[in-house]
N, C-alpha and C. Protein backbone atom coordinates (compact mmCIF):
# COMPACT_ATOMS: atom_id res chain seq x y z
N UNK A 1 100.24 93.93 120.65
CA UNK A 1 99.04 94.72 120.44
C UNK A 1 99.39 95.92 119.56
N UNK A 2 98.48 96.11 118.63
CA UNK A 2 98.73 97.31 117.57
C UNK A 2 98.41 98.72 118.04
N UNK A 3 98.86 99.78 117.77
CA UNK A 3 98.20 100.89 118.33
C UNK A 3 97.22 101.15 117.19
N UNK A 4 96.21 102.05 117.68
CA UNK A 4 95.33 102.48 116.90
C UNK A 4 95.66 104.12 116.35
N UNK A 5 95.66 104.59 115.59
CA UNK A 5 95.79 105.79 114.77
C UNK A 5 94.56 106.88 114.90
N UNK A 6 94.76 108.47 115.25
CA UNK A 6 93.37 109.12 115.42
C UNK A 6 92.52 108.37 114.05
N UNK A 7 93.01 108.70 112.88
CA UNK A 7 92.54 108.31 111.78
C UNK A 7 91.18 107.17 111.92
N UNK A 8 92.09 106.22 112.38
CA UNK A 8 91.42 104.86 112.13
C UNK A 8 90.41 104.66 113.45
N UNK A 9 90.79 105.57 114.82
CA UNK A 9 89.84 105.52 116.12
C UNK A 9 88.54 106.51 115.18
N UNK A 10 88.71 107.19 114.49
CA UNK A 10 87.47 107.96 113.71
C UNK A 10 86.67 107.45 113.29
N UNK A 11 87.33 106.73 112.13
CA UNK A 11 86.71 105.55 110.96
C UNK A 11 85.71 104.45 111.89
N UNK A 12 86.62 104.45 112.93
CA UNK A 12 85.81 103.14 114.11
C UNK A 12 84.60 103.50 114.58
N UNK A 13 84.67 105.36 114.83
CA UNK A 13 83.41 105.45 115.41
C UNK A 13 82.24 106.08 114.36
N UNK A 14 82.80 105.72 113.09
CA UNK A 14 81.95 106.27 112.22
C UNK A 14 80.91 105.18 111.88
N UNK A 15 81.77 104.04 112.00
CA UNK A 15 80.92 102.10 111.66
C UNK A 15 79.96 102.28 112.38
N UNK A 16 80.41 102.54 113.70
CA UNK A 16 79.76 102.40 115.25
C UNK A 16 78.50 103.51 114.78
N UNK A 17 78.31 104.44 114.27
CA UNK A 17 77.66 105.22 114.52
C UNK A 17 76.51 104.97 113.32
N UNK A 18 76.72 104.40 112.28
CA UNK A 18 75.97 103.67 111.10
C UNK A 18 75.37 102.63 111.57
N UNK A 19 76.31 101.86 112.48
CA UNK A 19 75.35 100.46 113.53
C UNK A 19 74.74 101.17 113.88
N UNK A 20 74.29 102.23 114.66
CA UNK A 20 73.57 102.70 115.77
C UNK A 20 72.20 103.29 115.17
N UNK A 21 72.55 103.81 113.90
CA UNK A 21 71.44 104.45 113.08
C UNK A 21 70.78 103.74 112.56
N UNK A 22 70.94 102.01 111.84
CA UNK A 22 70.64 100.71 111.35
C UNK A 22 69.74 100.67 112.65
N UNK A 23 70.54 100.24 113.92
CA UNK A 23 69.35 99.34 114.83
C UNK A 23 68.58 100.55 115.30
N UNK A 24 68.86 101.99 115.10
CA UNK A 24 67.67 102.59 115.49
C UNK A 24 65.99 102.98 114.29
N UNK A 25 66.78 102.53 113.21
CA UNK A 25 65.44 102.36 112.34
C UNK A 25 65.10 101.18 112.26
N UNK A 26 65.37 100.15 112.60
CA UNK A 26 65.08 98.53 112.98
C UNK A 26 63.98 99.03 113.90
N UNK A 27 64.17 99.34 114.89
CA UNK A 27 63.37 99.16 116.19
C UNK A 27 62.29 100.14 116.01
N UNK A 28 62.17 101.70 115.75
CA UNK A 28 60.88 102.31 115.37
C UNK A 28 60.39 101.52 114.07
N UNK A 29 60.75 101.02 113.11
CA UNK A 29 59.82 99.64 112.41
C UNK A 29 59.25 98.94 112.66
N UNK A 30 60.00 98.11 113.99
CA UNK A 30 59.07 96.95 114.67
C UNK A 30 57.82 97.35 115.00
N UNK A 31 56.80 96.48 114.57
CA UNK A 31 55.10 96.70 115.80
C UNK A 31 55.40 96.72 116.73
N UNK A 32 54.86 97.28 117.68
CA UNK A 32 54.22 97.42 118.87
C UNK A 32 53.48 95.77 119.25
N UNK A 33 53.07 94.87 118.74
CA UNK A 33 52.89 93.40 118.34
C UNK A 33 54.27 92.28 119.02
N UNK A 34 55.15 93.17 117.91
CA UNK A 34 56.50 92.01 117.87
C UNK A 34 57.21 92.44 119.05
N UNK A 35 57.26 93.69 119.80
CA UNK A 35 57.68 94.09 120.36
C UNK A 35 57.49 93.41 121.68
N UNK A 36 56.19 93.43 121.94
CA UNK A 36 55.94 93.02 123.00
C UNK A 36 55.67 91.18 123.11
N UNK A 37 55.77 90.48 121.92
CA UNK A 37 56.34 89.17 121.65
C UNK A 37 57.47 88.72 122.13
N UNK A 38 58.56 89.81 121.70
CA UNK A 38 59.76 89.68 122.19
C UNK A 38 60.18 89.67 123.78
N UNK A 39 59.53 90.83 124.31
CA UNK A 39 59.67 91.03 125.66
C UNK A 39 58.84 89.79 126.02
N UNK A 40 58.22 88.99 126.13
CA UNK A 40 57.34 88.17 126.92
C UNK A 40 58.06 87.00 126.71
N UNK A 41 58.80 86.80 125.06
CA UNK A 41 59.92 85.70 125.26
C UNK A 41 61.26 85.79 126.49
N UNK A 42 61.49 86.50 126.06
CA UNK A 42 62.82 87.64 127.02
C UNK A 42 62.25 87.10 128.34
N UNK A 43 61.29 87.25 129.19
CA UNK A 43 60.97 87.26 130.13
C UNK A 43 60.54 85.88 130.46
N UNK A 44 60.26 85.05 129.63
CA UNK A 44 59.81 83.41 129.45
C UNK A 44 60.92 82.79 130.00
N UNK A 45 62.10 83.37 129.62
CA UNK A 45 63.47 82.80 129.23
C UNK A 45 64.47 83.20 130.59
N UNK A 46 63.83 83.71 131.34
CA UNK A 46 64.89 84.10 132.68
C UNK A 46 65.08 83.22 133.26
N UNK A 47 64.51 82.27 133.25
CA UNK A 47 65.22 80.72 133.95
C UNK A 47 66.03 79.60 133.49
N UNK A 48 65.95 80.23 132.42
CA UNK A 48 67.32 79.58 131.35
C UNK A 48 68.81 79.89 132.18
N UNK A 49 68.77 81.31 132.67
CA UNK A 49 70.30 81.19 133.28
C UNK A 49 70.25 81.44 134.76
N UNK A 50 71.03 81.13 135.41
CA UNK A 50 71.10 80.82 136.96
C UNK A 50 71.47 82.07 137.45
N UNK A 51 70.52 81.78 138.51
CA UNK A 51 70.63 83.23 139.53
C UNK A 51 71.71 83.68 139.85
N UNK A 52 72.19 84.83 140.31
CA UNK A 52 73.85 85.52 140.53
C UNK A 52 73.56 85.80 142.21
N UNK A 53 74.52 84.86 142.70
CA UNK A 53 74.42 84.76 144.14
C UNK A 53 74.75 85.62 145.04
N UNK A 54 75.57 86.75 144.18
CA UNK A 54 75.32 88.11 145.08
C UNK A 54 75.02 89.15 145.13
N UNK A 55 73.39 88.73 144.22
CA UNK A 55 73.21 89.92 143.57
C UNK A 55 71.79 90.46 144.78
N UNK A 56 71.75 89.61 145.97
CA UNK A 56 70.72 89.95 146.90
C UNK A 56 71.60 90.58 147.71
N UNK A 57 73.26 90.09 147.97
CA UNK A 57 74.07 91.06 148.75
C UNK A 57 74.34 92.16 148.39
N UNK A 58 74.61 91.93 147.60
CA UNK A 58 75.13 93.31 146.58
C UNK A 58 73.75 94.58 146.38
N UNK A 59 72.87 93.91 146.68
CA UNK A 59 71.56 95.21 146.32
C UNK A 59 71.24 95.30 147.73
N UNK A 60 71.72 94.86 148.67
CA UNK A 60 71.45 94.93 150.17
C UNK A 60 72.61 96.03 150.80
N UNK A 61 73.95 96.16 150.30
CA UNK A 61 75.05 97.09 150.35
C UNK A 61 74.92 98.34 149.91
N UNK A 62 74.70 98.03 148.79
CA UNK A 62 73.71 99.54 147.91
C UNK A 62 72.73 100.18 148.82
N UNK A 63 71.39 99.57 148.93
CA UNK A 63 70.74 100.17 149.97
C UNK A 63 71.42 100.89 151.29
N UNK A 64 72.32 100.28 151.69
CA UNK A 64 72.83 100.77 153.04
C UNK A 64 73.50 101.64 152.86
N UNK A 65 74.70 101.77 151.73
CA UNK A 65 75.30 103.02 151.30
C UNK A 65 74.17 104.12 151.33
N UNK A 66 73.11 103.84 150.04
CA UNK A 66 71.82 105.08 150.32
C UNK A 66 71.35 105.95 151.25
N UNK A 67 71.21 104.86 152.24
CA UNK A 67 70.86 105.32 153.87
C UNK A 67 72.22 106.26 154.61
N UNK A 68 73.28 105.77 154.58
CA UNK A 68 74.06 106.39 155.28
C UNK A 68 74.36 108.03 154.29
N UNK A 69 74.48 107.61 152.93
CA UNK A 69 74.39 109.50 152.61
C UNK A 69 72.80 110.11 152.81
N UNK A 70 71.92 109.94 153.09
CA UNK A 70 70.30 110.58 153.31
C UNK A 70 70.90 110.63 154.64
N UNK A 71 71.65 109.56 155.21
CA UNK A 71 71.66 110.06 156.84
C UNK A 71 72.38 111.25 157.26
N UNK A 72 73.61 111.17 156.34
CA UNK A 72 74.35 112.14 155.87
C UNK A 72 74.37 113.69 155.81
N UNK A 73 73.23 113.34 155.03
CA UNK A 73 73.04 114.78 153.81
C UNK A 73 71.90 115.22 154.98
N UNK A 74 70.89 114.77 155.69
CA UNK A 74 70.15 115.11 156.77
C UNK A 74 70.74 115.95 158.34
N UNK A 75 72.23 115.60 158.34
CA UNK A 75 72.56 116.20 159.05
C UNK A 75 72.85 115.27 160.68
């Protein structure tokens, strides 16, 4: 693995930061039309990939953590 140079970690985030300015005048361009085309595909398309099997445990753990700092922080 190569190391990276301040130099060249700069240059990296200078690309990065020209991408960022590109897709942010992309997107205030888009209609309000295509926009919401997109999202309704996006959302058409959630059954294309398979559910994540612990993602009902995992948001069930979360919750309980929540509760115990409010239970917490309540005293």
């Amino acid at each position: 693995m190569s190391t990276i140079t301040p130099k060249d970690a700069r240059s990296y985030l200078q690309r990065w930061s020209l991408v960022q300015e590109a897709e942010a005048r992309e997107v205030r361009g888009t209609s309000m039309e295509l926009k919401a085309r997109q999202l309704s595909v996006l959302m058409a398309s959630r059954n294309l990939f398979r559910a994540d099997e612990t993602r009902d445990r995992e948001i069930s753990d979360v919750r309980k953590r929540w509760a115990m700092i409010r239970s917490a922080l309540r005293g």
